[in-house]
C-alpha atoms as a PDB file:
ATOM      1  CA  UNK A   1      10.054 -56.849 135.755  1.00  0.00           C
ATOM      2  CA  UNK A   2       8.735 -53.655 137.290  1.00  0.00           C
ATOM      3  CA  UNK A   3       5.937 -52.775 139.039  1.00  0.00           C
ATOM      4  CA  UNK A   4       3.742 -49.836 138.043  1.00  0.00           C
ATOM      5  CA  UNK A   5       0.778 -47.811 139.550  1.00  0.00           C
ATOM      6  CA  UNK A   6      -2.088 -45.713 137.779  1.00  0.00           C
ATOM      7  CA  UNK A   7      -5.168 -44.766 138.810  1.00  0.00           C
ATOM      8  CA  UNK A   8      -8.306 -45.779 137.082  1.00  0.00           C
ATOM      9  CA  UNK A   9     -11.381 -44.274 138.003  1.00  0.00           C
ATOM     10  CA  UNK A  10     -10.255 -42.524 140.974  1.00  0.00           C
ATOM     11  CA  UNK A  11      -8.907 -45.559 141.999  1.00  0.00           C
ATOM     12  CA  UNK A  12      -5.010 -46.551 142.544  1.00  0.00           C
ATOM     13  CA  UNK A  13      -3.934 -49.719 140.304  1.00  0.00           C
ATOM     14  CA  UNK A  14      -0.662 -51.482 139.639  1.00  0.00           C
ATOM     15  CA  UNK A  15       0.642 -54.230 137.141  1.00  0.00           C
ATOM     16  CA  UNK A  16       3.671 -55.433 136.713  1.00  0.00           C
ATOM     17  CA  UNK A  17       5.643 -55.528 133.747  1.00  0.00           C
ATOM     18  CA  UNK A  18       8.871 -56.007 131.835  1.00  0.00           C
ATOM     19  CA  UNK A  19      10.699 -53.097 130.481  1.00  0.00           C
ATOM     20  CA  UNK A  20      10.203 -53.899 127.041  1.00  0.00           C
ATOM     21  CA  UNK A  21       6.190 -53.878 127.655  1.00  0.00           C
ATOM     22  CA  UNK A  22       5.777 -50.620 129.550  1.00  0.00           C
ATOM     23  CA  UNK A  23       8.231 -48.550 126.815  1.00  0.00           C
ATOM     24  CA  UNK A  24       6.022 -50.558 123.842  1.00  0.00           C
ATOM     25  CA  UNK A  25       2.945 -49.297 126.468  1.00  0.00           C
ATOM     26  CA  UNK A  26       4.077 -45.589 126.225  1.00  0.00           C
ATOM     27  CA  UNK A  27       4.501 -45.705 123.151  1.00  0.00           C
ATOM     28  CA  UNK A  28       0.756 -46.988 122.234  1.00  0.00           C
ATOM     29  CA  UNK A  29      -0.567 -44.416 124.631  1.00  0.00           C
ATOM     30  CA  UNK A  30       1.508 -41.748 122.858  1.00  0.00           C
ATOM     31  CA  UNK A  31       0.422 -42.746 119.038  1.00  0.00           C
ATOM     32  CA  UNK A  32      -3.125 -42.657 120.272  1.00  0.00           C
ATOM     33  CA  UNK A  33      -2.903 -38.884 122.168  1.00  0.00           C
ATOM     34  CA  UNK A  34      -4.063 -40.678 125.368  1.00  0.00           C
ATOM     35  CA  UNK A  35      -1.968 -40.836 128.575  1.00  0.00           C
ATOM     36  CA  UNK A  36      -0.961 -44.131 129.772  1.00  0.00           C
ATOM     37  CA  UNK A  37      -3.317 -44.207 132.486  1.00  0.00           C
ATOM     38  CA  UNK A  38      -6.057 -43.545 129.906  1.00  0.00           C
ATOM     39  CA  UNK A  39      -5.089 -46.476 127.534  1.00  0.00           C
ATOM     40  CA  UNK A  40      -4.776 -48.489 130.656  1.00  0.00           C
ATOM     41  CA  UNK A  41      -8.086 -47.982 131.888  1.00  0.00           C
ATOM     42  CA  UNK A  42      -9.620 -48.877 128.356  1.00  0.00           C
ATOM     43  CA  UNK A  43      -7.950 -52.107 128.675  1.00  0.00           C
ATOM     44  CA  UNK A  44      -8.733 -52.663 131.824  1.00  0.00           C
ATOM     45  CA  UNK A  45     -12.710 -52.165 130.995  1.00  0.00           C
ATOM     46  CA  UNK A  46     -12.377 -54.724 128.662  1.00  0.00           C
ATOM     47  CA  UNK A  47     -10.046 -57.403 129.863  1.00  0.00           C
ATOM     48  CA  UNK A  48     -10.851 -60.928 130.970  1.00  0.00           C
ATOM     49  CA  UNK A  49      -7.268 -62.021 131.963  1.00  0.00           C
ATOM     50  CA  UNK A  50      -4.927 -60.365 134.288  1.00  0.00           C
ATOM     51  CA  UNK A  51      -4.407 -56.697 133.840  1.00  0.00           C
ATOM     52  CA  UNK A  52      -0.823 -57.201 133.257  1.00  0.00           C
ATOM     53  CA  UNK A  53      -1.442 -60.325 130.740  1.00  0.00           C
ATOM     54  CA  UNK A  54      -4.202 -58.047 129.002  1.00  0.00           C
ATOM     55  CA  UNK A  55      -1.370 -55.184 128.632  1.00  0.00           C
ATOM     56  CA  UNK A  56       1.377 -57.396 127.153  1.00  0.00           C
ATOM     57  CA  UNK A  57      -1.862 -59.397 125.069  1.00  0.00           C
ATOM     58  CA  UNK A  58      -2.276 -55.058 123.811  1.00  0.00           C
ATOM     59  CA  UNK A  59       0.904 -54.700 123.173  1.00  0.00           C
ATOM     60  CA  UNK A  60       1.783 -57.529 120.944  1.00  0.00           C
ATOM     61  CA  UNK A  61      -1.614 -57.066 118.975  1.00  0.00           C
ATOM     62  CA  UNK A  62      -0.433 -53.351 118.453  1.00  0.00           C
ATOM     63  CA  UNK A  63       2.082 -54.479 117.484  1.00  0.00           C
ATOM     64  CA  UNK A  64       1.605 -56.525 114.863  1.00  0.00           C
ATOM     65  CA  UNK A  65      -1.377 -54.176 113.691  1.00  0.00           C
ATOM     66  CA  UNK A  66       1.474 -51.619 112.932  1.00  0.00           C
ATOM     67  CA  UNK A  67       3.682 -53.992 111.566  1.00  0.00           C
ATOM     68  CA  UNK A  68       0.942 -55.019 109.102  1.00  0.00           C
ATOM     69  CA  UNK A  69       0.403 -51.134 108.038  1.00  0.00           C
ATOM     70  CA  UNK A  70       3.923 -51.270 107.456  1.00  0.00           C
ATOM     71  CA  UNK A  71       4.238 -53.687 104.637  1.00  0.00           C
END
C-alpha cells in the first residue's frame, strides 16, 4: 500500500492505496479524459466513507460496469 497526494480544490489531499487500485484509478481517470486529481475530487464530493474506501468502492463498481458492457 502506497500513499498518494492530489490536490482538490486548491487544497493538498492524500489516500492510501494498493497498487492494483491506483493503476485501476488511472485507468478510470484516463477512459473518462479527466486527470486523476479530477476523478478524485468528484469522488471525494460525493463520498460518505473514507476517501480511500470510496476510491477502491469506484473502482470495483467501474469495474464491473465495464465488465457488464463487455458481455
Amino acid at each position: 500500500m502506497k500513499k498518494h497526494s492530489v490536490v482538490i480544490a486548491g487544497h493538498a489531499t492524500s489516500f492510501s492505496l494498493e497498487d492494483a487500485f491506483w493503476e485501476a484509478l488511472k485507468a478510470c481517470a484516463q477512459r473518462q479524459n479527466l486527470s486523476v486529481s479530477a476523478l478524485v475530487a468528484h469522488i471525494d464530493a460525493q463520498r460518505t466513507e473514507s476517501l480511500s474506501s470510496a476510491l477502491r468502492v469506484y473502482v470495483l463498481n467501474d469495474a464491473q460496469r465495464f465488465q457488464k458492457h463487455k458481455a
